[in-house]
Protein backbone atom coordinates (compact mmCIF):
# COMPACT_ATOMS: atom_id res chain seq x y z
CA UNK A 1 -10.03 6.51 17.02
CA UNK A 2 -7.52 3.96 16.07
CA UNK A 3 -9.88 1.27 16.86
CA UNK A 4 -12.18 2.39 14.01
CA UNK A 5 -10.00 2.32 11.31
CA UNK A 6 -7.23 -0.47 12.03
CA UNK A 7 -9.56 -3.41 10.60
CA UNK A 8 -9.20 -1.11 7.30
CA UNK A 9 -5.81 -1.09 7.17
CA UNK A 10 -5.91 -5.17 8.15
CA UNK A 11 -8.53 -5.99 5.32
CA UNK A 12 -6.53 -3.88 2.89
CA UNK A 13 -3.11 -5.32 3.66
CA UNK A 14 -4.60 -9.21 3.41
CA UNK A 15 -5.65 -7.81 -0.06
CA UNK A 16 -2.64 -6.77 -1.09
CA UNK A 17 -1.53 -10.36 0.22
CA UNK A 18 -3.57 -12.33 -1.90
CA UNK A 19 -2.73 -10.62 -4.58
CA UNK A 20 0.84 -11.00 -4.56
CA UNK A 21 0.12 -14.26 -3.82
CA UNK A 22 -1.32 -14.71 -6.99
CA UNK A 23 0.35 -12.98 -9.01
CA UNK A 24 4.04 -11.81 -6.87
CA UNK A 25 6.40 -14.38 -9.25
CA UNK A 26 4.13 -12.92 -12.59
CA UNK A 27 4.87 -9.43 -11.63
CA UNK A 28 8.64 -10.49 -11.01
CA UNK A 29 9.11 -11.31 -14.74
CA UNK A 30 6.64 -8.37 -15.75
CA UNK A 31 9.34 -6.15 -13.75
CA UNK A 32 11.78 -7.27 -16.13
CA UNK A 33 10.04 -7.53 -19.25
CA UNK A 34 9.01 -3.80 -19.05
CA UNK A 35 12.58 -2.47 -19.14
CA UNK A 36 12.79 -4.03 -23.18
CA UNK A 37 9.17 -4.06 -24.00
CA UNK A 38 6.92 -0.90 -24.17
CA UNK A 39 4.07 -2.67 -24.01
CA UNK A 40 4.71 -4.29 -20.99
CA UNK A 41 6.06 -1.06 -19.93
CA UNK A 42 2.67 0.81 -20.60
CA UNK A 43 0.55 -2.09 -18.58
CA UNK A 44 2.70 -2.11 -15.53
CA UNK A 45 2.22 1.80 -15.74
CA UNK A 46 -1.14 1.68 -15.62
CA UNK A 47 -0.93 -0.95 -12.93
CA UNK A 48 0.63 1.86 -10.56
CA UNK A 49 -1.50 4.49 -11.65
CA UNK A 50 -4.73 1.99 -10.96
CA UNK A 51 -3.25 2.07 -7.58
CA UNK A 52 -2.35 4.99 -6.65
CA UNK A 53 -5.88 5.78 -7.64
CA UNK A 54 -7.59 3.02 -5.18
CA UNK A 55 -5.33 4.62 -2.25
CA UNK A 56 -6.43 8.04 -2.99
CA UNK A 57 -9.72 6.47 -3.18
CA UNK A 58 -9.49 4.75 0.18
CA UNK A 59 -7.76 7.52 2.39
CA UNK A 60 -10.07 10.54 1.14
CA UNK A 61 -13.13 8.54 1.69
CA UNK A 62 -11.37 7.92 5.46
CA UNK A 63 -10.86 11.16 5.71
CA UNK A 64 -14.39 12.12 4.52
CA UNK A 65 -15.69 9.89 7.24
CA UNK A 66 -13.71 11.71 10.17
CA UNK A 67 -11.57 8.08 10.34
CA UNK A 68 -8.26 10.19 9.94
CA UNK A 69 -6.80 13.05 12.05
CA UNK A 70 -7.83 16.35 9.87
CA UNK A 71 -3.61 17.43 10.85
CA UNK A 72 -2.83 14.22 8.55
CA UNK A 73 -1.51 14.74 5.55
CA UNK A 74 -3.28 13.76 2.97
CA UNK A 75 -1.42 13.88 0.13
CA UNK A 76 1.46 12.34 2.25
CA UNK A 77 -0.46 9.39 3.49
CA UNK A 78 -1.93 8.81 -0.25
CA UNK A 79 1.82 8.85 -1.70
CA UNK A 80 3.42 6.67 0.67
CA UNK A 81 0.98 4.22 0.84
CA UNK A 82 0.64 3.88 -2.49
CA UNK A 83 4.69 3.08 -2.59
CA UNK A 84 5.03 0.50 -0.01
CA UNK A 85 2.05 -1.17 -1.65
CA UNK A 86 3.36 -1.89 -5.35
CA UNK A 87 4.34 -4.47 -6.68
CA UNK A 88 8.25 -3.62 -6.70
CA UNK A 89 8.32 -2.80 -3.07
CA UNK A 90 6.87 -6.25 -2.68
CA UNK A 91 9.75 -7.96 -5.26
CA UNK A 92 12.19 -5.74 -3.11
CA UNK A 93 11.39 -7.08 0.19
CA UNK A 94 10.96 -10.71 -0.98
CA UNK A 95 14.25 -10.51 -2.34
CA UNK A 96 16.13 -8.38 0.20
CA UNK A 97 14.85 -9.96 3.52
CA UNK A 98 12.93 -12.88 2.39
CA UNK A 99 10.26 -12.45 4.13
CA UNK A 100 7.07 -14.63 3.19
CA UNK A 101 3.31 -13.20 2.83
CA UNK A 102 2.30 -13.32 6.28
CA UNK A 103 5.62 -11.23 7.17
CA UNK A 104 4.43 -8.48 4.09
CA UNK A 105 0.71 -8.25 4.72
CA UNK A 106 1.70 -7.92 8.39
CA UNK A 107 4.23 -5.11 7.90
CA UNK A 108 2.02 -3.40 5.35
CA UNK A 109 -0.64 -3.36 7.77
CA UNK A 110 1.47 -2.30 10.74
CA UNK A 111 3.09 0.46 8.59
CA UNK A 112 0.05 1.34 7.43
CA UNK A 113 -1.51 1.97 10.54
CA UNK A 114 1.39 4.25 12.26
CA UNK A 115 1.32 6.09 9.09
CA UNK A 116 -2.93 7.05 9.23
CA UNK A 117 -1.87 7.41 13.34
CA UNK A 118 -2.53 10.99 14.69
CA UNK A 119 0.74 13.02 14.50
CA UNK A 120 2.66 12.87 17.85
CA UNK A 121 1.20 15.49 20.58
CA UNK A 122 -2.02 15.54 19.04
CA UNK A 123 -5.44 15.14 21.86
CA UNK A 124 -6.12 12.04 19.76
CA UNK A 125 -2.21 10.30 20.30
């Protein structure tokens, strides 16, 4: 099974690459700019909602397809992935172990990955 959906996880994680690449040092100041403007604020809310939807999105339709254990959990997978990729886990790693973009998208993906993994003693582990 893991065959079949790591290339998902890869394609998803060089995603979330090229998008902090384009915009990482734009959502650093957006970071700050939210805690004194509500504006800003709202946007950068909606920016993690809009995500959390596209994981939810992503991992049910995995699911769906019989990609995913059916002992993962779900809700789990949808809430953690959606955490390690927004934008402030990104400003938080850049800044706390300087890693560069092929470091991130590499680490998202591996994470990624052993997260969606069947749970240990599982047939399909």
């Amino acid at each position: 099974m893991l065959a079949q959906w790591t290339p998902a996880c890869c394609s998803r994680s060089a995603v979330g690459r090229q998008m902090m690449q384009c915009t990482g040092a734009l959502f650093a100041v957006a970071q700050q700019a939210a805690a004194v403007e509500p504006v800003i604020a709202g946007f950068w809310q909606q920016g993690r909602d809009q995500s959390r939807h596209a994981n939810a999105v992503f991992w049910t339709r995995m699911a769906d397809d019989g990609l995913l254990d059916p002992g993962i959990d779900l809700a789990r997978l949808i809430d953690t992935t959606s955490i390690l990729g927004a934008a402030e886990t990104y400003l938080l790693i850049t800044r706390m172990t300087g890693w560069d973009l092929a470091a991130y998208q590499n680490w998202l993906a591996d994470t990624s990955v052993r997260l969606s993994a069947p749970p240990h003693g599982s047939p399909a582990s």
